[in-house]
Protein backbone atom coordinates (compact mmCIF):
# COMPACT_ATOMS: atom_id res chain seq x y z
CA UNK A 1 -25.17 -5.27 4.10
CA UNK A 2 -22.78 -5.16 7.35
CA UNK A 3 -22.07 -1.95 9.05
CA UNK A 4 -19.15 -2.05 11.95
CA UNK A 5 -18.40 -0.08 14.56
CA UNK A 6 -14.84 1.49 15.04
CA UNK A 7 -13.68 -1.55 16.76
CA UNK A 8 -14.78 -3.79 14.51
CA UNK A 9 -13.35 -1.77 11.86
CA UNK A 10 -10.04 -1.27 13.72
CA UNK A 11 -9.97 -4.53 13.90
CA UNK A 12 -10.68 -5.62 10.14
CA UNK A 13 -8.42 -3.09 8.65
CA UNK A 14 -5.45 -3.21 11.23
CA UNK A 15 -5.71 0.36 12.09
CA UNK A 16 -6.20 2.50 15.31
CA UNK A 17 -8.82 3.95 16.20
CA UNK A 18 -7.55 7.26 16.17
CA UNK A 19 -5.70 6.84 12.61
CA UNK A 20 -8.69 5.72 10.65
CA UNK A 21 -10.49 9.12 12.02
CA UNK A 22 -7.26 10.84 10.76
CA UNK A 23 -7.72 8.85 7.52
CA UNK A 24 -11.11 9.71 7.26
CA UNK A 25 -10.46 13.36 7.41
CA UNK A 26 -7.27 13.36 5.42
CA UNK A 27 -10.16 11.71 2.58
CA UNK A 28 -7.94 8.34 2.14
CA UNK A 29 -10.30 5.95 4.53
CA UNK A 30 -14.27 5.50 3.43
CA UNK A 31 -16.12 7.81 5.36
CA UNK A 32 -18.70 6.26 8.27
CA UNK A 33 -22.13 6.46 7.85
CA UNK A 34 -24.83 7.72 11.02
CA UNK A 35 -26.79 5.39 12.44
CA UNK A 36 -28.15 7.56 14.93
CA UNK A 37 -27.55 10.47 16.87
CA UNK A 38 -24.92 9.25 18.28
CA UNK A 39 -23.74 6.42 16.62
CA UNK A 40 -21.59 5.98 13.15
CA UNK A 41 -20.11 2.87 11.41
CA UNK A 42 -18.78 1.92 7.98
CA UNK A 43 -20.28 -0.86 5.59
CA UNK A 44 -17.82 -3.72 5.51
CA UNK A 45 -18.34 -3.84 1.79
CA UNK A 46 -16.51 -0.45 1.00
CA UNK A 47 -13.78 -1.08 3.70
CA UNK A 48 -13.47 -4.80 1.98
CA UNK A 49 -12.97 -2.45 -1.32
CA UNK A 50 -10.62 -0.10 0.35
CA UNK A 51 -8.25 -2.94 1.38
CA UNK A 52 -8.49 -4.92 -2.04
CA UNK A 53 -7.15 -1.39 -3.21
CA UNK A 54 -4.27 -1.37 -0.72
CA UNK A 55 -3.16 -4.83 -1.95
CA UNK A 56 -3.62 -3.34 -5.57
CA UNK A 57 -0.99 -0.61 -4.78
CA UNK A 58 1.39 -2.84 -3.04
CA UNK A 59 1.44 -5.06 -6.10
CA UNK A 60 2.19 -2.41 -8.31
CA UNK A 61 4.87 -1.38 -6.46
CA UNK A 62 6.36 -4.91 -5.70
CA UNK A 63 6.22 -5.63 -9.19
CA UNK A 64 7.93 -1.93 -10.10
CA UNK A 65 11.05 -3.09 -7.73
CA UNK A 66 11.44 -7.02 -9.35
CA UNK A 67 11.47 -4.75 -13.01
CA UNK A 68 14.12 -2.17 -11.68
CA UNK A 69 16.41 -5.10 -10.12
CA UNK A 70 16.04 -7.18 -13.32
CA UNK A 71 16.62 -4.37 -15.22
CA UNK A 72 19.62 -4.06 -13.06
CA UNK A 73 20.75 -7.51 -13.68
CA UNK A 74 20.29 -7.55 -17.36
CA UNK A 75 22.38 -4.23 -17.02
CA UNK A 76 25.25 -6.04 -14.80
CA UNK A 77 25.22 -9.38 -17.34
CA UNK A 78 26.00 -7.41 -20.47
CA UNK A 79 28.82 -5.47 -18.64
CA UNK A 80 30.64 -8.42 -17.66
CA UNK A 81 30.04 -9.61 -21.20
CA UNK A 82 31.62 -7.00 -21.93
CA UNK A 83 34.54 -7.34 -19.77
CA UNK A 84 33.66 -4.20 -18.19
CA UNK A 85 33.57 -3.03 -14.43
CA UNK A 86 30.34 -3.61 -12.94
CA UNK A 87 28.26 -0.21 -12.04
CA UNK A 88 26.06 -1.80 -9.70
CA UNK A 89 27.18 -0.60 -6.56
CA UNK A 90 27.23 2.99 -8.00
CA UNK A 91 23.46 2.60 -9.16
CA UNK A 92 22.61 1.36 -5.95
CA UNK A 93 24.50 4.13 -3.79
CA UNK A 94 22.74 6.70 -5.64
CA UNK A 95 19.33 5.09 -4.93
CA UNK A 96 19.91 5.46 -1.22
């Protein structure tokens, strides 16, 4: 088992120092564990967890957008079938 310090886990997850300490008090980083009196550091396993869980999320939510927009092209196809107006550009103007 690894433990790091903050820079080395600044520097594995891509974060500030200061934001993973707000992250660990919001409760959405892994806690660090004491190592002394005055020392703390997190085991690389959980923070290797932790980002494999970011890249879960992003996924979902990549793959959620690709549905929408080919649900949004199915929607555009059958309308031209149809020989009916495209309501794309009113879709996407009330998504912004």
């Amino acid at each position: 088992m690894k433990v790091l310090k903050i820079r080395g886990t600044a520097d594995k997850v891509g974060m500030c120092q200061s934001a993973i300490y707000a992250a660990v008090a919001a409760g959405s980083f892994p806690p660090p564990v004491k190592l002394g009196q005055r020392a703390a550091g997190w085991i690389e396993s959980e923070l290797d967890q932790w980002l494999e869980q970011r890249r879960i999320e992003r996924d979902a939510r990549v793959a959620a957008k690709l549905a929408e927009k080919a649900a949004a092209d199915a929607d555009e196809v059958k309308a031209r079938k149809r020989g009916r107006p495209s309501t794309r550009h009113l879709r996407e103007r009330e998504a912004a």
